[in-house]
C-alpha atoms as a PDB file:
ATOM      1  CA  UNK A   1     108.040 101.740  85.383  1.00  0.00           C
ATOM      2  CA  UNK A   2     107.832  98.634  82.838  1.00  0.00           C
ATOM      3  CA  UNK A   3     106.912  95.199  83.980  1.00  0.00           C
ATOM      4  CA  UNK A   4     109.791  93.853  81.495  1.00  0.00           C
ATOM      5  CA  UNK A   5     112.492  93.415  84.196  1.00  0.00           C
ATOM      6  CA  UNK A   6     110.281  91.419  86.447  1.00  0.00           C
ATOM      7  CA  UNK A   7     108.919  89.802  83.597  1.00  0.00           C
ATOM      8  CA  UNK A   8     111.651  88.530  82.259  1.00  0.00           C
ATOM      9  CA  UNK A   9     112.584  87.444  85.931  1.00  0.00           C
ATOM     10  CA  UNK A  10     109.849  85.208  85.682  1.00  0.00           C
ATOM     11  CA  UNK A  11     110.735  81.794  87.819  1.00  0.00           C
ATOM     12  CA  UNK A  12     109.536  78.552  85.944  1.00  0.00           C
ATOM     13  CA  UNK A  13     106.037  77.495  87.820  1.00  0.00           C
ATOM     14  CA  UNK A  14     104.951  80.733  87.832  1.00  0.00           C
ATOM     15  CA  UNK A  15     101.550  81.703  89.061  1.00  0.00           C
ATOM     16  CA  UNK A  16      99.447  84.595  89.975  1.00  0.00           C
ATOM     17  CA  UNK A  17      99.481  84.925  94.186  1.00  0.00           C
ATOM     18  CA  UNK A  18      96.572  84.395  96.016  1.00  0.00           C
ATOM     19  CA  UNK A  19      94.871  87.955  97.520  1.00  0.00           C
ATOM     20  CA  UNK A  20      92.798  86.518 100.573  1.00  0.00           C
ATOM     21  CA  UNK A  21      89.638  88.688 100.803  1.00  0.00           C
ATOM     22  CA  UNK A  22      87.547  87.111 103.761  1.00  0.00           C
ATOM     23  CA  UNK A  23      87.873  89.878 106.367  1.00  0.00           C
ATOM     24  CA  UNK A  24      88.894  87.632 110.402  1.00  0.00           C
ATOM     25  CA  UNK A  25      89.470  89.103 113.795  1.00  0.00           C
ATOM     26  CA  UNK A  26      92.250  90.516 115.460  1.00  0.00           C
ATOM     27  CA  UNK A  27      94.478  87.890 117.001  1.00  0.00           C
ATOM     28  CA  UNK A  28      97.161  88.328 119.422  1.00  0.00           C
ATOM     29  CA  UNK A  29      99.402  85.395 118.892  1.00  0.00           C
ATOM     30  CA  UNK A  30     100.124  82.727 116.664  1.00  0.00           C
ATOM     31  CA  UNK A  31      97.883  80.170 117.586  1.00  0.00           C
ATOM     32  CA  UNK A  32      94.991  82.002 118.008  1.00  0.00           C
ATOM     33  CA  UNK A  33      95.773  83.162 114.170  1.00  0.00           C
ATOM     34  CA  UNK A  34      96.467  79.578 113.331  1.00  0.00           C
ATOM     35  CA  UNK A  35      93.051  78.142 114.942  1.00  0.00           C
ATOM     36  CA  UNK A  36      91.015  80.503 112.833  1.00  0.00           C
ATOM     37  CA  UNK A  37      92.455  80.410 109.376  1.00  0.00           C
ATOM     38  CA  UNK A  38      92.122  76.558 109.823  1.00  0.00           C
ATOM     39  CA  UNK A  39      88.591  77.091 109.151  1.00  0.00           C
ATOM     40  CA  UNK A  40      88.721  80.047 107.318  1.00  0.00           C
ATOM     41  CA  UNK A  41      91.651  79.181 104.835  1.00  0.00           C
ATOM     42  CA  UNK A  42      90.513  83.047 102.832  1.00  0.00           C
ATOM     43  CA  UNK A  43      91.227  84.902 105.961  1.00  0.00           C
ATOM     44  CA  UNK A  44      92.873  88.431 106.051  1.00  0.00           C
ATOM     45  CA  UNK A  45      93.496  90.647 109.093  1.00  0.00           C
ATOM     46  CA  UNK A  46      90.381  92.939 109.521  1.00  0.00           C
ATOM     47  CA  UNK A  47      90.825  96.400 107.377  1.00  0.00           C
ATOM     48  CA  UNK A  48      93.389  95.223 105.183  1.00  0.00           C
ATOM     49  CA  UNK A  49      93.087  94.536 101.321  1.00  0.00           C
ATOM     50  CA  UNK A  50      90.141  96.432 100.897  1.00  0.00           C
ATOM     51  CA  UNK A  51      91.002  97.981  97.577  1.00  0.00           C
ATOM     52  CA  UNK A  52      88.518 101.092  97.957  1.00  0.00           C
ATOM     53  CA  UNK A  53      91.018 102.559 100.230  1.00  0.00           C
ATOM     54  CA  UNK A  54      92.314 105.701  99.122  1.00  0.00           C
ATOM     55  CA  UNK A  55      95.943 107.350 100.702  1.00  0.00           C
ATOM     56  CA  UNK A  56      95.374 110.611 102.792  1.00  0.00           C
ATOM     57  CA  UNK A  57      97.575 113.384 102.854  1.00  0.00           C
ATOM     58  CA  UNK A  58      99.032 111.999 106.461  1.00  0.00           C
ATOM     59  CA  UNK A  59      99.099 108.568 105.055  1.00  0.00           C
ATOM     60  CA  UNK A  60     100.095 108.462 101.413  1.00  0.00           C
ATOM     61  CA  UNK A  61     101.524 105.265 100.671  1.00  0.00           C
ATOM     62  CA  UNK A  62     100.103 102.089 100.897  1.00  0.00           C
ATOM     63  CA  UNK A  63     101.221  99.533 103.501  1.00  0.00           C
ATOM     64  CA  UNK A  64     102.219  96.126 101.971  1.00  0.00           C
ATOM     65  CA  UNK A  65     103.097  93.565 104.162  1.00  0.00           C
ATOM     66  CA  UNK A  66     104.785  90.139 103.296  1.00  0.00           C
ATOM     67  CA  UNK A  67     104.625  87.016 105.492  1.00  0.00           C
ATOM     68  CA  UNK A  68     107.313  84.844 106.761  1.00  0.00           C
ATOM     69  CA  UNK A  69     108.222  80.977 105.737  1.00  0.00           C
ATOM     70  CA  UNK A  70     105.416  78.209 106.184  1.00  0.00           C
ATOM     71  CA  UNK A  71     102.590  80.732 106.737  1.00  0.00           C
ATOM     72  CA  UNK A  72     100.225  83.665 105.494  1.00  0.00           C
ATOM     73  CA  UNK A  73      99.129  86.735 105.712  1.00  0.00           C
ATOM     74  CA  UNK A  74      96.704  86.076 108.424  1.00  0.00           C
ATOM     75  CA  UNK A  75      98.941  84.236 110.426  1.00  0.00           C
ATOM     76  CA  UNK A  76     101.262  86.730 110.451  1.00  0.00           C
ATOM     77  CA  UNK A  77      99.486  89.860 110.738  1.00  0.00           C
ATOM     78  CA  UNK A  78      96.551  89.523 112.232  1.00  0.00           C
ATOM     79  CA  UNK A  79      98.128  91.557 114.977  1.00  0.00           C
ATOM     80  CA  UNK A  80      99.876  94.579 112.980  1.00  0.00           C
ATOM     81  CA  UNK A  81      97.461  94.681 109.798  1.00  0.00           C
ATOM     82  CA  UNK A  82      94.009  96.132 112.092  1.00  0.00           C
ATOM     83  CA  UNK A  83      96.739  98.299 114.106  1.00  0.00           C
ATOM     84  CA  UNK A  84      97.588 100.162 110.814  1.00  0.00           C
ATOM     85  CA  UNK A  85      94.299 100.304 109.484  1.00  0.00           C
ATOM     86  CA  UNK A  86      93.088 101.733 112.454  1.00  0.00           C
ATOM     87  CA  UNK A  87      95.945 104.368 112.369  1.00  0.00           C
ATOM     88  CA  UNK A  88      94.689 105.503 108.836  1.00  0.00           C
ATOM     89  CA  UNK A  89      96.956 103.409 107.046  1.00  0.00           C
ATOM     90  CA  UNK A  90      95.614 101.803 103.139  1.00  0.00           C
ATOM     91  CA  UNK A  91      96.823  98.035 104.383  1.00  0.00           C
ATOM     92  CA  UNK A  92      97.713  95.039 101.845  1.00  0.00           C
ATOM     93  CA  UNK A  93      98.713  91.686 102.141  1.00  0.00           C
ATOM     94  CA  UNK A  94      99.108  88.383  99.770  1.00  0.00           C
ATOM     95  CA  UNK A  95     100.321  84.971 100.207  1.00  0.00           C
ATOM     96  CA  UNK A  96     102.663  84.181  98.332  1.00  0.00           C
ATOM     97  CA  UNK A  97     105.046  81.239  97.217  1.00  0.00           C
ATOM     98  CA  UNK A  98     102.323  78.566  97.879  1.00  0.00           C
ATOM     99  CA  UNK A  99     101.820  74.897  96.109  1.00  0.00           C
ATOM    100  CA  UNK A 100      98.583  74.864  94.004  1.00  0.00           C
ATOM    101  CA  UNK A 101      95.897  74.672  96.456  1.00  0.00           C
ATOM    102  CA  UNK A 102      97.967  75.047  99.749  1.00  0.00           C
ATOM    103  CA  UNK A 103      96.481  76.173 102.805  1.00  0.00           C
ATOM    104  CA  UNK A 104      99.840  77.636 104.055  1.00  0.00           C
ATOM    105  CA  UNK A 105     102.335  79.975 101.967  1.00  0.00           C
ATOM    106  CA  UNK A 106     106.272  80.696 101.271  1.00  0.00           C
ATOM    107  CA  UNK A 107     107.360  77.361 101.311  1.00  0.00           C
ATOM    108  CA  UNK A 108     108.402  77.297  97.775  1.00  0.00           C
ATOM    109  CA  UNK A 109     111.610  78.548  95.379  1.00  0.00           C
ATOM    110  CA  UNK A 110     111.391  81.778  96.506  1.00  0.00           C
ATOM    111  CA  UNK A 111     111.888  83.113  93.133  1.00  0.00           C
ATOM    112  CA  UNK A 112     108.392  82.889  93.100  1.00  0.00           C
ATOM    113  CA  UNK A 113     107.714  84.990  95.766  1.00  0.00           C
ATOM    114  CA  UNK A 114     109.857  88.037  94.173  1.00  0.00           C
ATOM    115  CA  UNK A 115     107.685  87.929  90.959  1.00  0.00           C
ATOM    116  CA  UNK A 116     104.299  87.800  92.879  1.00  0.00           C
ATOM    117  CA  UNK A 117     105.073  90.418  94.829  1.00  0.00           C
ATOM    118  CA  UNK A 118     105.938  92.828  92.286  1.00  0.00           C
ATOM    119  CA  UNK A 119     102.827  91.604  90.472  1.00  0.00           C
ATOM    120  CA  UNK A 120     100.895  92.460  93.527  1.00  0.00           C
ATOM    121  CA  UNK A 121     102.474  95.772  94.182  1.00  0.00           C
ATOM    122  CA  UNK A 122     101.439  97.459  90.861  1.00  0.00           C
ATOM    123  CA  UNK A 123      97.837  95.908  91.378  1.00  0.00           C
ATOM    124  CA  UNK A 124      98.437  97.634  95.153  1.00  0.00           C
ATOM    125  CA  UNK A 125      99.821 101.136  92.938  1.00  0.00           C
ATOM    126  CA  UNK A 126      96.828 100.882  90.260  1.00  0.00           C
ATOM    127  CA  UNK A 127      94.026 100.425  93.028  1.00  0.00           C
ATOM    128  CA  UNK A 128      95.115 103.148  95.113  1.00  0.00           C
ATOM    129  CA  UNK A 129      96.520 105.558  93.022  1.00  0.00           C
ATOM    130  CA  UNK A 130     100.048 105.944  94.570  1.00  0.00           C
ATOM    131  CA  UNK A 131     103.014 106.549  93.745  1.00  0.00           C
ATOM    132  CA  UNK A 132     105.012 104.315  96.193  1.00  0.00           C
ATOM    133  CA  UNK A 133     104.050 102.026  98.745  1.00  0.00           C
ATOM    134  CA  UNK A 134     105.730 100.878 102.188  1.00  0.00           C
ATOM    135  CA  UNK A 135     107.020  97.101 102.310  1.00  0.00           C
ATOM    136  CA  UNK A 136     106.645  95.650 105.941  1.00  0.00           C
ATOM    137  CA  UNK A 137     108.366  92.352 105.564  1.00  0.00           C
ATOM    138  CA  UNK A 138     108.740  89.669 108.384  1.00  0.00           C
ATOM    139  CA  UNK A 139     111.400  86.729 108.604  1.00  0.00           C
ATOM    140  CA  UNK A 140     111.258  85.370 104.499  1.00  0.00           C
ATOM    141  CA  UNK A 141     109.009  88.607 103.988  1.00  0.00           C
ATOM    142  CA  UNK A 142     112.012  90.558 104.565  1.00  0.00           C
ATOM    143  CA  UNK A 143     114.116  88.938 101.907  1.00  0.00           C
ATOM    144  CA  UNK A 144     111.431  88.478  99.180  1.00  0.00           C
ATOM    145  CA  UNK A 145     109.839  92.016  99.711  1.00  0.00           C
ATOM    146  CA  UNK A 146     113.961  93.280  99.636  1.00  0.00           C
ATOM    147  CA  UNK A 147     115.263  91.069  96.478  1.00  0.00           C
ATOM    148  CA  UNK A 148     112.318  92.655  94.611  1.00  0.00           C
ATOM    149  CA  UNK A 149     113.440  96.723  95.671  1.00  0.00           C
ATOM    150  CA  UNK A 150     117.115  95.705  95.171  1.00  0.00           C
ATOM    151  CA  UNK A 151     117.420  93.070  92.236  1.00  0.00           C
ATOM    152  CA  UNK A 152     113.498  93.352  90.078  1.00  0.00           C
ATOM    153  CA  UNK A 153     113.618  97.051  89.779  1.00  0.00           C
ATOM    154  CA  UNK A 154     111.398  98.197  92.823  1.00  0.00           C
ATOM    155  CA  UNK A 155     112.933 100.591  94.525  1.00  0.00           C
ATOM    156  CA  UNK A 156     110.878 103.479  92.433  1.00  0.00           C
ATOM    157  CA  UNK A 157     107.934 102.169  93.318  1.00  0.00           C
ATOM    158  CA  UNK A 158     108.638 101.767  97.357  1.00  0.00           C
ATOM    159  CA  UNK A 159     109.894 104.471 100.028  1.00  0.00           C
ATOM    160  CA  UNK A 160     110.560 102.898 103.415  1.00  0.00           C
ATOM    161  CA  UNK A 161     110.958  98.957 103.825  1.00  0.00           C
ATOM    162  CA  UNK A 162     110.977  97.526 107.411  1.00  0.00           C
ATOM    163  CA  UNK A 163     112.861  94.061 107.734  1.00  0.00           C
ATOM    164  CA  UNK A 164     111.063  92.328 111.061  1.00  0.00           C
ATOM    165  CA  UNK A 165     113.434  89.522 112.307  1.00  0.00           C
ATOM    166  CA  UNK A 166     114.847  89.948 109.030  1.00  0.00           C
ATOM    167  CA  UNK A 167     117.514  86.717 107.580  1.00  0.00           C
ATOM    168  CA  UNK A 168     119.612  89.698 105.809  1.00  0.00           C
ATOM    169  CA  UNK A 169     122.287  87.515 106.035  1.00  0.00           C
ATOM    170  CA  UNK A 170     120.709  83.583 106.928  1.00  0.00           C
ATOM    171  CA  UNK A 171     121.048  81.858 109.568  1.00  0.00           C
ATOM    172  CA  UNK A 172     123.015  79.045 110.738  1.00  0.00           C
ATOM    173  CA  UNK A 173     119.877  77.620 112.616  1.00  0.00           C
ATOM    174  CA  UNK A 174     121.607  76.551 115.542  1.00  0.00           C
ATOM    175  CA  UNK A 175     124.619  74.747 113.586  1.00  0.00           C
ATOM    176  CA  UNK A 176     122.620  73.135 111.430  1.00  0.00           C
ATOM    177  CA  UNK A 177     123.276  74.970 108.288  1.00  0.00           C
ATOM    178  CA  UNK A 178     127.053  74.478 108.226  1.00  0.00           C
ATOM    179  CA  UNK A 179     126.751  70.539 109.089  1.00  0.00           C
ATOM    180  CA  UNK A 180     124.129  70.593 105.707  1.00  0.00           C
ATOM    181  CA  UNK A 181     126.687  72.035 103.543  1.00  0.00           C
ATOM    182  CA  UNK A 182     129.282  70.356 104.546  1.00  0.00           C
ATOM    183  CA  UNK A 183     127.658  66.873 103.991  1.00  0.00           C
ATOM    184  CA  UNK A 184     126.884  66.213 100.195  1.00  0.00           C
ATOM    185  CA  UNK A 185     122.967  66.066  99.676  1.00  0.00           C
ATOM    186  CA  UNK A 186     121.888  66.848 103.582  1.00  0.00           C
ATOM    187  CA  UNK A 187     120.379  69.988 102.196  1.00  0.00           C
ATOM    188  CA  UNK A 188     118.195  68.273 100.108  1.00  0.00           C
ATOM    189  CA  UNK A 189     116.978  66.231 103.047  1.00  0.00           C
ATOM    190  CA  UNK A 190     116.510  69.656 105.366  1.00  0.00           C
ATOM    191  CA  UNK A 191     114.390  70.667 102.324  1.00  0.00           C
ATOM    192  CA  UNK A 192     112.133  67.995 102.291  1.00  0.00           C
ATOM    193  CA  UNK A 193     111.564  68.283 106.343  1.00  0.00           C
ATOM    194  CA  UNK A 194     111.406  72.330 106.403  1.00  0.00           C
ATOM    195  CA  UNK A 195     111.106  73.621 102.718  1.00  0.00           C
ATOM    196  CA  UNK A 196     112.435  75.015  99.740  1.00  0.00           C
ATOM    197  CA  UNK A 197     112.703  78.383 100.703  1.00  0.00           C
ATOM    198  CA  UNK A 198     113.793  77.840 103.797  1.00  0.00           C
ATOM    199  CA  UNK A 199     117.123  76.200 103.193  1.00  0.00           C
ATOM    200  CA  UNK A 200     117.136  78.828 100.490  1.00  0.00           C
ATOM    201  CA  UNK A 201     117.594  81.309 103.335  1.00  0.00           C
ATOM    202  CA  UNK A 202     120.708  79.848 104.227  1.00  0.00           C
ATOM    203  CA  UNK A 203     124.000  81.631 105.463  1.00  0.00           C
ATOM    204  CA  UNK A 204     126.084  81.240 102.415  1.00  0.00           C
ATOM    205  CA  UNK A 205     123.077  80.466 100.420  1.00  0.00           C
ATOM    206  CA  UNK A 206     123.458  80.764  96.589  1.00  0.00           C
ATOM    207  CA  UNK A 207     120.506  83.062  96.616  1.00  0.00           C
ATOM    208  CA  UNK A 208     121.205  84.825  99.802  1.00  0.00           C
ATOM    209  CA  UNK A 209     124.759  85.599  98.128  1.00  0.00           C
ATOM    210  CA  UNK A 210     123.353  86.586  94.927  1.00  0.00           C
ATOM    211  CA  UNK A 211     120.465  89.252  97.443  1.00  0.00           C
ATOM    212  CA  UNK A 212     123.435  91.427  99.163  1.00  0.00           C
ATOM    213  CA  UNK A 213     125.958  90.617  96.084  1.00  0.00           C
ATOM    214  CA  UNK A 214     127.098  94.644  95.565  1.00  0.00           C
ATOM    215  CA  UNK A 215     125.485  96.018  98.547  1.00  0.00           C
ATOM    216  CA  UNK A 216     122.603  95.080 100.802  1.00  0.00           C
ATOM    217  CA  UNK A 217     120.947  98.484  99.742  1.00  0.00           C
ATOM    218  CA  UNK A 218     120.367 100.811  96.900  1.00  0.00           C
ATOM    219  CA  UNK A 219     119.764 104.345  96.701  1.00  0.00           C
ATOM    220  CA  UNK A 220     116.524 106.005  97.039  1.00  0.00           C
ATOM    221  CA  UNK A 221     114.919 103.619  99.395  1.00  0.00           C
ATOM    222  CA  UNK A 222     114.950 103.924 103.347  1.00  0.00           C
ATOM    223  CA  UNK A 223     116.100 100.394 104.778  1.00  0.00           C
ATOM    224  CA  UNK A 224     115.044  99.842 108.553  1.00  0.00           C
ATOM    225  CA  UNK A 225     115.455  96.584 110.433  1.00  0.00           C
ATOM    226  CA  UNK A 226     113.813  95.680 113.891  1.00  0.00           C
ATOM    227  CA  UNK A 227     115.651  92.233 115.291  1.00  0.00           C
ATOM    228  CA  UNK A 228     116.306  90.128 118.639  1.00  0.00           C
ATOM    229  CA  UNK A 229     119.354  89.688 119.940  1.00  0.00           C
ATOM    230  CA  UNK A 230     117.128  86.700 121.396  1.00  0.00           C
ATOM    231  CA  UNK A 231     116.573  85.247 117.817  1.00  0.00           C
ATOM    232  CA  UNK A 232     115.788  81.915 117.576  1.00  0.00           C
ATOM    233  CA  UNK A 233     116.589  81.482 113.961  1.00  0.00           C
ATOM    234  CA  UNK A 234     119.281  83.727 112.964  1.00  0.00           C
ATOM    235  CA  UNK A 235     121.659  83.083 114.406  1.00  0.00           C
ATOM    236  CA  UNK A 236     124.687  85.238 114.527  1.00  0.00           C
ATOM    237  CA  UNK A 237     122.560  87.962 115.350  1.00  0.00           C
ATOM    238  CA  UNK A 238     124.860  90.016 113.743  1.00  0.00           C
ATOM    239  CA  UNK A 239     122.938  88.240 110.248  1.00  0.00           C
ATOM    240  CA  UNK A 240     120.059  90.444 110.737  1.00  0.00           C
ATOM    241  CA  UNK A 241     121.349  94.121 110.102  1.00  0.00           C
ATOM    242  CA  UNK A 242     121.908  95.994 107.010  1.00  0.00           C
ATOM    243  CA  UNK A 243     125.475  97.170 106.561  1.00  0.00           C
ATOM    244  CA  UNK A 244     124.813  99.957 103.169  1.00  0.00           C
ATOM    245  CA  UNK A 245     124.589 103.079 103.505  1.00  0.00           C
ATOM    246  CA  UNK A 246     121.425 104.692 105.199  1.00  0.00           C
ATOM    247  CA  UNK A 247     120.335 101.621 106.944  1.00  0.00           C
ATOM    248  CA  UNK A 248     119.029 102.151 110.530  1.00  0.00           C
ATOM    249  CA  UNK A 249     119.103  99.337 112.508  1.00  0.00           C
ATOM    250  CA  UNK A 250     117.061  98.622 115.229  1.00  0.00           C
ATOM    251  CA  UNK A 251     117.383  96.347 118.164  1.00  0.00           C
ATOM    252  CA  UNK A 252     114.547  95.128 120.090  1.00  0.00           C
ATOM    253  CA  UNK A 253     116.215  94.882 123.614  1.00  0.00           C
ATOM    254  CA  UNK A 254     118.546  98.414 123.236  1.00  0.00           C
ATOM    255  CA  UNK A 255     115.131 100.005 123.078  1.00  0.00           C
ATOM    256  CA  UNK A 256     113.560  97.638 125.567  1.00  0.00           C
ATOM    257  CA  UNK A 257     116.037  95.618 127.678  1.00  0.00           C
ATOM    258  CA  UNK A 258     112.955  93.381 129.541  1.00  0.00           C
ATOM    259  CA  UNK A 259     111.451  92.437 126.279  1.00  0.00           C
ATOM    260  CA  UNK A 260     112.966  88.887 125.224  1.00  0.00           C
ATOM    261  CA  UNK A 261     110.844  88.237 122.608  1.00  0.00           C
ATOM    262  CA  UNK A 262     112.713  86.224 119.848  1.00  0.00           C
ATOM    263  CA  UNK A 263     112.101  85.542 116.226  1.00  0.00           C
ATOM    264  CA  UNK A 264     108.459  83.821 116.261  1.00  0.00           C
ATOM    265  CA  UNK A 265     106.972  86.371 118.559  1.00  0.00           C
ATOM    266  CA  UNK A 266     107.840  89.071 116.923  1.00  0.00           C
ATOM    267  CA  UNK A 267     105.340  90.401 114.938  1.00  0.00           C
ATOM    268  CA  UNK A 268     102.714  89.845 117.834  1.00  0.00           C
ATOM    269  CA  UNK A 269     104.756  91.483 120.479  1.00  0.00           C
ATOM    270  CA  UNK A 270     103.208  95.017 121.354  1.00  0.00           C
ATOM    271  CA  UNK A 271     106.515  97.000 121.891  1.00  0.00           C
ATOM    272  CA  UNK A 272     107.423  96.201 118.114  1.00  0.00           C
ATOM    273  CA  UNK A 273     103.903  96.811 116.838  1.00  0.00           C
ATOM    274  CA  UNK A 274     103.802  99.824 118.611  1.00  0.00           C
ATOM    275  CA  UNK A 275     107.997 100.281 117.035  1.00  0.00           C
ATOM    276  CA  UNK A 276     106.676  99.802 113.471  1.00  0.00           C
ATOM    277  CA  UNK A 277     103.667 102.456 113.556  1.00  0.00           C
ATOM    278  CA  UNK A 278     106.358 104.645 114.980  1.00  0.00           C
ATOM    279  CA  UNK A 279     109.184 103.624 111.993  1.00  0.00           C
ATOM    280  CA  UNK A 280     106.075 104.305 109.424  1.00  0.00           C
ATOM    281  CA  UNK A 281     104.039 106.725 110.866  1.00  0.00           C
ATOM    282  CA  UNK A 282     106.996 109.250 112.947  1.00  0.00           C
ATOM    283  CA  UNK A 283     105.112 112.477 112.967  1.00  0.00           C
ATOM    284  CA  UNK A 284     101.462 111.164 114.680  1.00  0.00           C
ATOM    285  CA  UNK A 285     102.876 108.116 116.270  1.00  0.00           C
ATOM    286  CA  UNK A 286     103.157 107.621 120.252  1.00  0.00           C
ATOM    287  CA  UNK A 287     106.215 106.216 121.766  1.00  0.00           C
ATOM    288  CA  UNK A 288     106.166 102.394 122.430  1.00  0.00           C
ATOM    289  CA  UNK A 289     105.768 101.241 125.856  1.00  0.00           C
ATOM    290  CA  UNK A 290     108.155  99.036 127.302  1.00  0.00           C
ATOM    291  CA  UNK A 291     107.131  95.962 129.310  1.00  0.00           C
ATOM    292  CA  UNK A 292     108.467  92.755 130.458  1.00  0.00           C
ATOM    293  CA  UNK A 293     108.294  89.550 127.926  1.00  0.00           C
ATOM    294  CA  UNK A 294     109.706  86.196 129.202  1.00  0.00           C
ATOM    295  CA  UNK A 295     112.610  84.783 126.919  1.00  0.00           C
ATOM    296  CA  UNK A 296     110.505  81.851 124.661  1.00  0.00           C
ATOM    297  CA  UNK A 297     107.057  83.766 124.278  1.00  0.00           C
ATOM    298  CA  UNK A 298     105.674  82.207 121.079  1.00  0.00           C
ATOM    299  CA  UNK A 299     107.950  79.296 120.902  1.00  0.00           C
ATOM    300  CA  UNK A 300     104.667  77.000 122.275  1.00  0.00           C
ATOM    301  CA  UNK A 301     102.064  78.471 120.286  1.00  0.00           C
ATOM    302  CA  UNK A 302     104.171  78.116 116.434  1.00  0.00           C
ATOM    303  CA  UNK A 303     105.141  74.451 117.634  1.00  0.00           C
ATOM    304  CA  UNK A 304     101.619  73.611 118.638  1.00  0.00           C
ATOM    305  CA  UNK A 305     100.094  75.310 115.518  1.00  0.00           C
ATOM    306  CA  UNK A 306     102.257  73.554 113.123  1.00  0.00           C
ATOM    307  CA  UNK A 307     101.254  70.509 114.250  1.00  0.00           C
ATOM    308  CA  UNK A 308      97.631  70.849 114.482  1.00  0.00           C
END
């Protein structure tokens, strides 16, 4: 397929994104992520972006992954990305929709985002010799990695995409959202103390109406979502689902009822890494296990490693 669409989508302050190569350890939370990359600002999860790796008959497309707001791909998935390798997946991850120089990623217009991913998916496609890849995309993830297969002329080049806590449809943020709109300029002011592409995430959001505008979906490409009714962000939960056609939607706690983990925990909680090998891998995969997590796991460690 021709670059020319996503081209042509091209957001002003447009740069290449940034392919960490330095291989760290598995982590199993967020702060243990966040403590390493601190001093290893190249980090990626062990296994992944090694662009040697060739698809297998029982794993043919690549595995993409795209980070959430005000992180990386390290922080993110330091947890899932070995998991996949180790299950024979090919396993690539960027950051994307940094400032020049930043040590922590999708903070910006998120426009950005959408262009540097499809830019990274054909260099994914071109190393490995696919024809499609899988998009695992977590909180933002799941919005930037879905505007490019619905709006930039993806969906050839991708099979299944996985929403993780996905902001389908924003979030209030706990009431917040509706008091910012309704106030002339208090948007700007939640920009400057979250981000750009945060408030851009918005229930109601210009962009957020312009990502679903004609159908959350699009034919061709199987849409699965894994959410909390425990979310700490999106909030109604209702927000995260799909509503086209073909979308399976899947909810933590009606497959697990113990499990409270909520919206930061997510992508380090075993159940749903254990859920998404299962989602990408059906045929080979074991069932998850259920176990008890306490409501707030992971609030602590994101609060303490944003502030140190």
């Amino acid at each position: 397929m021709s670059l020319a669409p996503i081209a042509a989508a091209e957001p002003a302050g447009y740069r290449p994104p940034v392919i960490p190569s330095q291989p760290g350890p598995p982590q199993s939370d967020h702060l243990a992520a966040a403590r390493y990359i601190a001093t290893h600002p190249d980090a990626v999860p062990s296994g992944v972006n090694d662009f040697e790796c060739r698809p297998t008959v029982d794993h043919p497309r690549p595995v993409v992954l795209v980070h959430g707001t005000d992180s990386s791909a390290y922080s993110d998935w330091a947890g899932i990305g070995p998991q996949l390798v180790e299950a024979g997946f090919c396993v690539f991850a960027l950051n994307y929709g940094g400032k020049p120089d930043a040590d922590t990623y999708g903070t910006e217009d998120m426009r950005i985002g959408f262009a540097q991913l499809a830019e990274f998916v054909d260099d994914v496609l071109d190393a490995t010799g696919a024809a499609k890849v899988d998009l695992v995309g977590f909180s933002q993830g799941a919005n930037v990695s879905r505007f490019y297969v619905n709006k930039l002329g993806g969906a050839p080049k991708v099979d299944t995409w996985v929403g993780l806590a996905s902001p389908s449809y924003g979030g209030v943020m706990y009431g917040l959202v509706p008091v910012g709109q309704a106030v002339p300029g208090l948007l700007d002011v939640y920009a400057q103390v979250t981000s750009v592409a945060a408030v851009q995430q918005a229930q109601g959001a210009p962009l957020m109406l312009e990502l679903n505008e004609g159908g959350d979906t699009v034919p061709g490409v199987r849409y699965v979502t894994v959410g909390s009714r425990v979310d700490e962000m999106i909030q109604p939960f209702d927000n995260i689902a799909l509503r086209g056609p073909g979308a399976e939607n899947l909810v933590l706690q009606d497959l697990c009822a113990d499990d409270l983990t909520g919206h930061f925990h997510l992508v380090y909680d075993p159940f749903v890494q254990q859920l998404l090998l299962r989602v990408l891998d059906p045929a080979r995969a074991p069932e998850p296990v259920c176990e008890p997590v306490p409501l707030g796991t992971g609030i602590p460690d994101v609060i303490i490693a944003g502030n140190s």
